[in-house]
C-alpha atoms as a PDB file:
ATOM      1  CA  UNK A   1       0.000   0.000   0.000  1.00  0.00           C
ATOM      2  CA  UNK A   2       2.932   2.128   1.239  1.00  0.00           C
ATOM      3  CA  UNK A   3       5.166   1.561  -2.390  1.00  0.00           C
ATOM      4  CA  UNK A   4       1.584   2.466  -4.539  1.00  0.00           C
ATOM      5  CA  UNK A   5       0.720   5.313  -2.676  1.00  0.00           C
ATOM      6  CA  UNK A   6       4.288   7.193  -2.982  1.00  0.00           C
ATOM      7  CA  UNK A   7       4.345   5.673  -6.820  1.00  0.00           C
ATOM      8  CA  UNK A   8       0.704   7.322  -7.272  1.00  0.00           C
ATOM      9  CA  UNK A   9       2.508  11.071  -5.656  1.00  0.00           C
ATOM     10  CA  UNK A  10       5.648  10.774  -8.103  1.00  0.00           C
ATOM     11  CA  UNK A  11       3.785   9.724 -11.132  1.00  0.00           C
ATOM     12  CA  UNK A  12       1.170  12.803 -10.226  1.00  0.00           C
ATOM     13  CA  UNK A  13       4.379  15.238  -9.979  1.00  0.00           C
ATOM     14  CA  UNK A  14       5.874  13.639 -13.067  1.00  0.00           C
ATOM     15  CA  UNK A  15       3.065  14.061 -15.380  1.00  0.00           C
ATOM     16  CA  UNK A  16       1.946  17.341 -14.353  1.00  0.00           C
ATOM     17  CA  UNK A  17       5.875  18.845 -15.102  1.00  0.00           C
ATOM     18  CA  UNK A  18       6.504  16.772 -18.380  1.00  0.00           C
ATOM     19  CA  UNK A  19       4.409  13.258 -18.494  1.00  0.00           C
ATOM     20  CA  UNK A  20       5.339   9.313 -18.146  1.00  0.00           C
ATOM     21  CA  UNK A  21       3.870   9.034 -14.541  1.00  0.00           C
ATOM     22  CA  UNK A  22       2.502   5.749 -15.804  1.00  0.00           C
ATOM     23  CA  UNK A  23       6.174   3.902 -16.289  1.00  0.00           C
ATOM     24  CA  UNK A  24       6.192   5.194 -11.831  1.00  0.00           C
ATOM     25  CA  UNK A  25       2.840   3.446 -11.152  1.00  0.00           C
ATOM     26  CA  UNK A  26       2.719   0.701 -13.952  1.00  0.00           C
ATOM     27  CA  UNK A  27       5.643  -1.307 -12.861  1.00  0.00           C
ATOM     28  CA  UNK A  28       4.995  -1.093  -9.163  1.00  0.00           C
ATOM     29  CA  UNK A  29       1.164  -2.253  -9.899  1.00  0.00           C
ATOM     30  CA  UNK A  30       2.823  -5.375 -11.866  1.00  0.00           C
ATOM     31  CA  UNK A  31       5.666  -5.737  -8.898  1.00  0.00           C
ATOM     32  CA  UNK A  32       3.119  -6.080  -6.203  1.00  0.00           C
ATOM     33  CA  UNK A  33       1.155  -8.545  -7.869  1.00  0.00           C
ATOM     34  CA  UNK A  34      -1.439  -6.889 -10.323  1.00  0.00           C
ATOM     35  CA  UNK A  35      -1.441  -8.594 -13.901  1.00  0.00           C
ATOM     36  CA  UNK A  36      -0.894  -6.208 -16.590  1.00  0.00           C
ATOM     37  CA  UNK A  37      -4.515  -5.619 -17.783  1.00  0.00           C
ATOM     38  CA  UNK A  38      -5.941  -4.811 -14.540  1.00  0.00           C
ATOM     39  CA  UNK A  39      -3.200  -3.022 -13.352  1.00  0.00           C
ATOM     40  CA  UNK A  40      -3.088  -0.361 -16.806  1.00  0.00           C
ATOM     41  CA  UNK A  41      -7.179  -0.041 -16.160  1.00  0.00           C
ATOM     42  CA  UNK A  42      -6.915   0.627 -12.601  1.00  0.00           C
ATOM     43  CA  UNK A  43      -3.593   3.190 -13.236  1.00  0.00           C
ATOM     44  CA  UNK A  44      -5.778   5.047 -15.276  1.00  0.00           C
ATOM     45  CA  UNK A  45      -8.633   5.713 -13.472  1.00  0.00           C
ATOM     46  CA  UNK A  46      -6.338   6.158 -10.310  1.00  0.00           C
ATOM     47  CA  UNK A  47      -4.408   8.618 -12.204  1.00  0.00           C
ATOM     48  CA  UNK A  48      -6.881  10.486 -13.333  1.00  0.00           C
ATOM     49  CA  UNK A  49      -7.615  12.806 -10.016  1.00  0.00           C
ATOM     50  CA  UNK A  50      -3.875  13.592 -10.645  1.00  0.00           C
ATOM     51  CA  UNK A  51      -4.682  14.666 -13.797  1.00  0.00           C
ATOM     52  CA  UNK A  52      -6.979  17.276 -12.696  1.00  0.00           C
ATOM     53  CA  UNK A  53      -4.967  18.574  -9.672  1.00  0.00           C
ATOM     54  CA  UNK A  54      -2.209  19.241 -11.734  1.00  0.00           C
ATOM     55  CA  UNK A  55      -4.717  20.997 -14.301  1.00  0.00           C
ATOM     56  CA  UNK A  56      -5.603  23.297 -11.731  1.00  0.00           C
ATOM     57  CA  UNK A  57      -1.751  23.622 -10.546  1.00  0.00           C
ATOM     58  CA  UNK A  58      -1.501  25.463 -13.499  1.00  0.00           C
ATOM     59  CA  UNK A  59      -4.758  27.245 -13.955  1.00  0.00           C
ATOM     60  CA  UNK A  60      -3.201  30.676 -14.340  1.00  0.00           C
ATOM     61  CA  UNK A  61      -1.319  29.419 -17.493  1.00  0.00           C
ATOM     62  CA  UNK A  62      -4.417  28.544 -18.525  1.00  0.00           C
ATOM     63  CA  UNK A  63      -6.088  31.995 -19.121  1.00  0.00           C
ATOM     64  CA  UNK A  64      -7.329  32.814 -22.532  1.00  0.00           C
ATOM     65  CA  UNK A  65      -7.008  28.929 -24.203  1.00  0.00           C
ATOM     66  CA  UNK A  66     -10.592  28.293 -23.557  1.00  0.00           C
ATOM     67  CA  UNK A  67     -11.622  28.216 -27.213  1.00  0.00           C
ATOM     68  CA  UNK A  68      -8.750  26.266 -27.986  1.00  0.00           C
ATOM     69  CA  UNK A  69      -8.899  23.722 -25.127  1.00  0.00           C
ATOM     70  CA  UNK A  70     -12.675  23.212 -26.348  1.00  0.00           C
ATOM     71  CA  UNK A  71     -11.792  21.700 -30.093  1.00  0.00           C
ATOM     72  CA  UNK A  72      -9.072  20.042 -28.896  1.00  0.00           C
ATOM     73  CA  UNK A  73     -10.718  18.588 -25.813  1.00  0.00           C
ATOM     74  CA  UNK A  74     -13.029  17.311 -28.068  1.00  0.00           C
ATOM     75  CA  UNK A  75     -10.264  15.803 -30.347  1.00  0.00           C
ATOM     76  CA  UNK A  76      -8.842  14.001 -26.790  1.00  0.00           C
ATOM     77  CA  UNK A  77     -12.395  12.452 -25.776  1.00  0.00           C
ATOM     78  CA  UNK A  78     -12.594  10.589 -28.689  1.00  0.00           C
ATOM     79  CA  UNK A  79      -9.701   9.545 -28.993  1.00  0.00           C
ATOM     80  CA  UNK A  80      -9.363   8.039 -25.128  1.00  0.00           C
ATOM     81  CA  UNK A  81     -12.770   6.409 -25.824  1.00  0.00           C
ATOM     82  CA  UNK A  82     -11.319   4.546 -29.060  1.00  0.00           C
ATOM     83  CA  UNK A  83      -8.500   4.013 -27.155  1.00  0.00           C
ATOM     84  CA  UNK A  84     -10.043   2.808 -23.991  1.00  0.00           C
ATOM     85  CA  UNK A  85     -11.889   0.040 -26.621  1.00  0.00           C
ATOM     86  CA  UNK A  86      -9.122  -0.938 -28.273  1.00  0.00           C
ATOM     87  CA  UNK A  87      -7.174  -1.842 -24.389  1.00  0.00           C
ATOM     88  CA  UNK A  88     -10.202  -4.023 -23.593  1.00  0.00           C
ATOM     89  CA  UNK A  89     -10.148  -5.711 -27.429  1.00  0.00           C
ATOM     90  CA  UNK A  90      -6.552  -6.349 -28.296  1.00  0.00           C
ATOM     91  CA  UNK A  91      -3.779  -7.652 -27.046  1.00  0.00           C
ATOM     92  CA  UNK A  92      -1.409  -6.024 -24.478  1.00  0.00           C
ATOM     93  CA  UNK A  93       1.203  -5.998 -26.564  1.00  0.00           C
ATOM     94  CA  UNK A  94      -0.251  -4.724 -29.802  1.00  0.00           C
ATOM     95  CA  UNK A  95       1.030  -0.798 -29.097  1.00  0.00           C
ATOM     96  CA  UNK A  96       4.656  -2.603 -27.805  1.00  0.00           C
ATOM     97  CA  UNK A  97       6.620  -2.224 -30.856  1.00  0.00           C
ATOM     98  CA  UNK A  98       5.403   1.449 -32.027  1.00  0.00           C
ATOM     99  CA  UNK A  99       5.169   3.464 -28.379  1.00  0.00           C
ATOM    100  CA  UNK A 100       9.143   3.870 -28.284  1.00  0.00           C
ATOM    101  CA  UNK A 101       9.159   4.898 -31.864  1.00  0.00           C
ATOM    102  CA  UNK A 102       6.200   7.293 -31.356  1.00  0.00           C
ATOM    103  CA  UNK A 103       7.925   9.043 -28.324  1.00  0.00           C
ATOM    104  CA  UNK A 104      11.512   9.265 -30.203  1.00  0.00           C
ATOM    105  CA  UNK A 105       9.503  11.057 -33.013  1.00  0.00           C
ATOM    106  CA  UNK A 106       8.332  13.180 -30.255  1.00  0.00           C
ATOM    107  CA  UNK A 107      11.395  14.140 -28.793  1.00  0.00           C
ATOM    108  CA  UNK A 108      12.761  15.025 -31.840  1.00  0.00           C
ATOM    109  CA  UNK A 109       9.986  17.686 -32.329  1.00  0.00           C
ATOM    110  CA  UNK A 110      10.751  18.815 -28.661  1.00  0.00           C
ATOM    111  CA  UNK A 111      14.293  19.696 -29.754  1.00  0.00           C
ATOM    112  CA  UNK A 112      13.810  21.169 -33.092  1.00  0.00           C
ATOM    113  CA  UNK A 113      10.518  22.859 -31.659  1.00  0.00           C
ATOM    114  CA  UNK A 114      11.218  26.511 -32.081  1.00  0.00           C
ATOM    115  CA  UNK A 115      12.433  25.765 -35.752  1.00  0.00           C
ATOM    116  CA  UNK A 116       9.263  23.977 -36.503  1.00  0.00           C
ATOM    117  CA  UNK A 117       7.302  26.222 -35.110  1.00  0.00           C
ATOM    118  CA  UNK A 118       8.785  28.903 -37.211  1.00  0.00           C
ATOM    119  CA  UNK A 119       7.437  26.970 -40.365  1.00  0.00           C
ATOM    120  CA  UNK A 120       3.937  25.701 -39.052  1.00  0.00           C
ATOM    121  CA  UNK A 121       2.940  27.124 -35.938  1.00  0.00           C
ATOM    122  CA  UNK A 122      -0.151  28.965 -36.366  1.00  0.00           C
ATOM    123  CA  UNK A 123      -0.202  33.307 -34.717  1.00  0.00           C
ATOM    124  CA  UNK A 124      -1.276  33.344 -31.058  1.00  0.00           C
ATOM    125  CA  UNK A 125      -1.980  36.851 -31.161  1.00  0.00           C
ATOM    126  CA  UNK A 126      -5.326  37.403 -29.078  1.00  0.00           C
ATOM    127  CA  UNK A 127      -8.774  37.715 -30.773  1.00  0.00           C
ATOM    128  CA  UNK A 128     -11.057  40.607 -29.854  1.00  0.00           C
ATOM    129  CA  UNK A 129     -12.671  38.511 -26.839  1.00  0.00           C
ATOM    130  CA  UNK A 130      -9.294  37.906 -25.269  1.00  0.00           C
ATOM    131  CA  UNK A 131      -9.482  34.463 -26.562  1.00  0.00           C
ATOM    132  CA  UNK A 132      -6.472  32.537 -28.471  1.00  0.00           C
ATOM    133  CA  UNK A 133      -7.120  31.831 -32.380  1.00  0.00           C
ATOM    134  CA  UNK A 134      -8.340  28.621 -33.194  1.00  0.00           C
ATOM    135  CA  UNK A 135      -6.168  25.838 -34.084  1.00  0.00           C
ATOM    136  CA  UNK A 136      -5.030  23.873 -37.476  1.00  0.00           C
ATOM    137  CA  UNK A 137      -6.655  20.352 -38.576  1.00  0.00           C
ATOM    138  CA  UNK A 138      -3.222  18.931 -38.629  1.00  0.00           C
ATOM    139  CA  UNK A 139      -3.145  19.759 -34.545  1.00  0.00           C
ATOM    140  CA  UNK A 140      -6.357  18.281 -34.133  1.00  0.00           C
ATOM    141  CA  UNK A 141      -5.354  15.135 -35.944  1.00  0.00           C
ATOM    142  CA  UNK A 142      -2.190  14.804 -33.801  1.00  0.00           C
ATOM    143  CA  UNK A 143      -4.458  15.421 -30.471  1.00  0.00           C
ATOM    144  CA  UNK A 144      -6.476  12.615 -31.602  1.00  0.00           C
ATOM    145  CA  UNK A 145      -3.930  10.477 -31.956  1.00  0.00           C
ATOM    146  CA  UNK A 146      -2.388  11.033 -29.151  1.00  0.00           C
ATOM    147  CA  UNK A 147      -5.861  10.664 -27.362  1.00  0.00           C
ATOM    148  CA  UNK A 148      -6.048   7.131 -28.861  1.00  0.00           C
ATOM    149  CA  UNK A 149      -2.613   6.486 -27.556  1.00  0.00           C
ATOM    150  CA  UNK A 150      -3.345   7.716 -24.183  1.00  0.00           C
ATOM    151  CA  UNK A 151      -6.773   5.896 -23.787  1.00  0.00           C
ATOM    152  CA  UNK A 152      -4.823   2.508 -24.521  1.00  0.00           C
ATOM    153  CA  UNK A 153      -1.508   2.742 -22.234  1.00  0.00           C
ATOM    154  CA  UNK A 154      -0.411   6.428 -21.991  1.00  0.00           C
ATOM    155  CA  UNK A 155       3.359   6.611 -20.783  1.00  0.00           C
ATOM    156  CA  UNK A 156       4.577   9.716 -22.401  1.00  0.00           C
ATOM    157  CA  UNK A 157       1.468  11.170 -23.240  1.00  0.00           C
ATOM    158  CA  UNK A 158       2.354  14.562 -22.205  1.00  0.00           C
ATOM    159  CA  UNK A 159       5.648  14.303 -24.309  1.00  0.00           C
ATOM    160  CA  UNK A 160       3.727  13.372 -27.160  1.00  0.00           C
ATOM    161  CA  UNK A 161       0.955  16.252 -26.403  1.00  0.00           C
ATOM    162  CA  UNK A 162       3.704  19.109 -25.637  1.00  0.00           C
ATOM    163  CA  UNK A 163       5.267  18.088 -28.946  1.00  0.00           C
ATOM    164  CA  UNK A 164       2.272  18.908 -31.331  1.00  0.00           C
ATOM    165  CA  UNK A 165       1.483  21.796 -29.656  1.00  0.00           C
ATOM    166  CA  UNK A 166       5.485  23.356 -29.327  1.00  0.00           C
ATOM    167  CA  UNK A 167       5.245  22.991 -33.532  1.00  0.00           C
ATOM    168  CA  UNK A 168       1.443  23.866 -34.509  1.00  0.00           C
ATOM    169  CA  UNK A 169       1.353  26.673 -31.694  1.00  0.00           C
ATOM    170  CA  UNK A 170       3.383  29.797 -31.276  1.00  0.00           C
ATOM    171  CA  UNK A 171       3.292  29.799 -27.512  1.00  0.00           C
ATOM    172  CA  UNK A 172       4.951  29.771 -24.424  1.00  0.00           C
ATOM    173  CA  UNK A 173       6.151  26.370 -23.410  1.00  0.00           C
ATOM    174  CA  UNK A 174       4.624  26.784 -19.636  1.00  0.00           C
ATOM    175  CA  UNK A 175       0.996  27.720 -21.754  1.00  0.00           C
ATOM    176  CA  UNK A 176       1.548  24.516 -23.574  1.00  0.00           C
ATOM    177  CA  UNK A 177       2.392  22.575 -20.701  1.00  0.00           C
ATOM    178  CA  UNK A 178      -0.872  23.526 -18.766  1.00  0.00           C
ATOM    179  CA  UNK A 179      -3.074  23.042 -21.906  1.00  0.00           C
ATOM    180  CA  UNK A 180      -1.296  19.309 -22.265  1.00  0.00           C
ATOM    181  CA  UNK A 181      -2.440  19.081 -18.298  1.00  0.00           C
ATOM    182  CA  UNK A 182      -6.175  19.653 -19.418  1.00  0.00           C
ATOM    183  CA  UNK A 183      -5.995  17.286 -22.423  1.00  0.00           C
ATOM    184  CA  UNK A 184      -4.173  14.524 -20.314  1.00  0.00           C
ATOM    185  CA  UNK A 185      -7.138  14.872 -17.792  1.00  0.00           C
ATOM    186  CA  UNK A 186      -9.547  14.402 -20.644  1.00  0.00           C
ATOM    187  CA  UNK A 187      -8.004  11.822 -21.924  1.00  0.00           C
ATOM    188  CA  UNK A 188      -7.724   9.736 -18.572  1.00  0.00           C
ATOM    189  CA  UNK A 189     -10.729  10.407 -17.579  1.00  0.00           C
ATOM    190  CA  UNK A 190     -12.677   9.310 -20.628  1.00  0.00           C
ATOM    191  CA  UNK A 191     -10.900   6.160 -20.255  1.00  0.00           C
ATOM    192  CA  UNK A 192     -11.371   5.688 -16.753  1.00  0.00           C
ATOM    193  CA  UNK A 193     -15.101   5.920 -17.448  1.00  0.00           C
ATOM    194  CA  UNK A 194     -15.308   3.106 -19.836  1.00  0.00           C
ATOM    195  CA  UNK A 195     -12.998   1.193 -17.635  1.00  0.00           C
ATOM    196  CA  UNK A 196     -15.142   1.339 -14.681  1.00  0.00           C
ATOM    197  CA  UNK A 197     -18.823   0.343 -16.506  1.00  0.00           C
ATOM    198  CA  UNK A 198     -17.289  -2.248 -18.774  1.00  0.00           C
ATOM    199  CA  UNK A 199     -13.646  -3.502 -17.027  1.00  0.00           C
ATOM    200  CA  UNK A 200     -12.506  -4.609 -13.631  1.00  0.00           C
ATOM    201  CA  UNK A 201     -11.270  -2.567 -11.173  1.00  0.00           C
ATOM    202  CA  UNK A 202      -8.465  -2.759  -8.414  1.00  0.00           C
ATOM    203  CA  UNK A 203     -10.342  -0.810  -6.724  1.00  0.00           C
ATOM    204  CA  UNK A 204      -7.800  -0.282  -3.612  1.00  0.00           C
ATOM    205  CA  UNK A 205      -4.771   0.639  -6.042  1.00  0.00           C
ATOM    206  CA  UNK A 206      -6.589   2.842  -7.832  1.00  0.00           C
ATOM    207  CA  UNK A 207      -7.585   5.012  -4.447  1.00  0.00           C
ATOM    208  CA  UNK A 208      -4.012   5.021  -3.635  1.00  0.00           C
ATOM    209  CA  UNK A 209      -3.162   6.347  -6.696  1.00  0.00           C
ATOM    210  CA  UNK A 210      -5.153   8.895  -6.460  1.00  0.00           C
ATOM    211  CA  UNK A 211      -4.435  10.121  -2.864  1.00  0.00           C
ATOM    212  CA  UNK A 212      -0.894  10.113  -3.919  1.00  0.00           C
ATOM    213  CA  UNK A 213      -1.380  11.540  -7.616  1.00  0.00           C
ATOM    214  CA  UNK A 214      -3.881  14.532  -6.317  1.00  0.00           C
ATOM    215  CA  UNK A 215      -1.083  15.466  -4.019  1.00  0.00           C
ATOM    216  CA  UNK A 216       1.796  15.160  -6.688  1.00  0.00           C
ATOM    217  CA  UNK A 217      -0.130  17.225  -8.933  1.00  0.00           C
ATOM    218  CA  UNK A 218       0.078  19.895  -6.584  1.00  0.00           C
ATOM    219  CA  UNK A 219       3.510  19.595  -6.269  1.00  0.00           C
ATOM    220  CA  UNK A 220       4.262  19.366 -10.223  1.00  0.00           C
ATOM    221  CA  UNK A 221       2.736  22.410 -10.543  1.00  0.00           C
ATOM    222  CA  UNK A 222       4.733  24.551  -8.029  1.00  0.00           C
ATOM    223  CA  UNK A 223       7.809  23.358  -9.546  1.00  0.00           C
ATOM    224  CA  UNK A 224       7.177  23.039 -13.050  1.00  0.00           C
ATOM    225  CA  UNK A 225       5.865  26.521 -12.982  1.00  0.00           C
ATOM    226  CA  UNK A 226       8.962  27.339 -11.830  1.00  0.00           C
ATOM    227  CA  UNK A 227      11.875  25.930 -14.631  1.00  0.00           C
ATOM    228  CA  UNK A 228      12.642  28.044 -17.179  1.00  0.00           C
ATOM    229  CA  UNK A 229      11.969  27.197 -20.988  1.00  0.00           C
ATOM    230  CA  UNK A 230      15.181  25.638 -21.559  1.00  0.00           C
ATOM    231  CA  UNK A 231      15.401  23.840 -18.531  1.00  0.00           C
ATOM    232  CA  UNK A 232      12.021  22.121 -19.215  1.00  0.00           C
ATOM    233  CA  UNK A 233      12.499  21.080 -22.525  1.00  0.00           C
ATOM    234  CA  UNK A 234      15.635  19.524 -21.256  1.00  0.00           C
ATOM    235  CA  UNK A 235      13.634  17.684 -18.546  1.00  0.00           C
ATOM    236  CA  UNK A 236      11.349  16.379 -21.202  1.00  0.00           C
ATOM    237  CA  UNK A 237      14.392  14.941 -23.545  1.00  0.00           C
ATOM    238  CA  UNK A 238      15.589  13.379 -20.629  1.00  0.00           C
ATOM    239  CA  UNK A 239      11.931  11.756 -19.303  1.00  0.00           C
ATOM    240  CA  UNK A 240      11.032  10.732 -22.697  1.00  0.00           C
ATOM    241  CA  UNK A 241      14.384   8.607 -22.961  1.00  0.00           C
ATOM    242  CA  UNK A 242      14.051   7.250 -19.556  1.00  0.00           C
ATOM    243  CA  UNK A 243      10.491   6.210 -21.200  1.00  0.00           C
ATOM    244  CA  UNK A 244      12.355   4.652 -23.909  1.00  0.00           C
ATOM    245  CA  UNK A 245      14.970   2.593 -22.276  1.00  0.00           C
ATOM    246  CA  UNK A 246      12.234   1.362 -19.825  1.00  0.00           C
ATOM    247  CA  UNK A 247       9.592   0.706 -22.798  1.00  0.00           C
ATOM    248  CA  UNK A 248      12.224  -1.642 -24.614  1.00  0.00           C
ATOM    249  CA  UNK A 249      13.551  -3.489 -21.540  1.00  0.00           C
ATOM    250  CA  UNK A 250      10.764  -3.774 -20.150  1.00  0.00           C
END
């Protein structure tokens, strides 16, 4: 109970700075006992509290994204729920071979961000309401995609997420980091709501990981808030390769 609980408050503080909080509380759900099917459903509905603290962490980051956050939001509930369909309908190892693949891609766009975005991000300037612009169809896409991805497993989400948006969006990376928060959230919790009509439930691991995640969210935000541009995209580069190396050894 102890081990869960702390996994559930460093995967909460880990995927409110960057992402990858599931490769904290996956492996300790399968090390105490949980076999893997169970213990993905029950990470992401305990997770998904986390998610939400760690959207509010960073609420003022959040001002002026509402329209935004609204077609993309939409773009991440669809894509949890087909991904939250395929988990219960194919096997667990179906994603294995293209998740460390998908997140190298990402990282790449991390580090080459602000040259990308030079070529396809789309102006941020505000609109007469004091809302942001809207967004491309090729950012949508990605968010669905990554949606999809998140429903079914979800380590690196946020990597993938802060990705698309550093190219398609000219933006601050903390403004993209708290909009990635929001879609994460969406994204869990679309999943955790198929999971617990249509899936079984650990129901005691997922409480702990919630208690622990609510609380790490908290603390993501104060000190993610807090790194500086460069700093953060470092932290990223080095999270997604950790994700990597863990993915492929399993």
């Amino acid at each position: 109970m102890v081990a869960v609980l702390l996994a559930g408050v460093g995967a909460g503080t880990v995927n409110t700075i960057v992402g990858s909080g599931t490769l904290i509380t996956f492996p300790v759900l399968l090390a105490v006992g949980y076999p893997p099917v169970l213990a993905n459903v029950s990470n992401t509905v305990g997770l998904t509290p986390g998610s939400v603290s760690g959207a509010l962490g960073y609420r003022a980051e959040l001002r002026g994204q509402r329209r935004r956050l609204t077609v993309l939001g939409v773009a991440s509930v669809i894509g949890g729920l087909v991904g939250a369909i395929l988990l219960l309908t194919l096997p667990s190892s179906a994603f294995r071979a293209i998740v460390p693949v998908l997140i190298g891609l990402s990282l790449l766009l991390v580090v080459f961000q602000t040259r990308l975005a030079e070529r396809y991000a789309r102006p941020t300037a505000p609109a007469p309401d004091g809302a942001t612009p809207g967004v491309g169809a090729r950012l949508v896409a990605g968010v669905f995609g990554s949606g999809v991805y998140g429903g079914y497993f979800g380590a690196a989400q946020g990597v993938l997420l802060i990705a698309l948006m550093g190219v398609f969006l000219r933006e601050d990376l903390q403004r993209i980091n708290a909009a990635k928060n929001v879609l994460a959230a969406l994204v869990n919790g679309t999943a955790a709501v198929v999971f617990v009509f249509v899936a079984d439930v650990a129901w005691q691991a997922a409480a702990l990981i919630a208690v622990g995640s609510v609380a790490g969210g908290q603390l993501g935000a104060r000190i993610g808030r807090r790194l500086p541009a460069s700093l953060l995209r470092a932290l990223i580069v080095v999270v997604g390769l950790a994700a990597i190396a863990k993915i492929l050894v399993g």
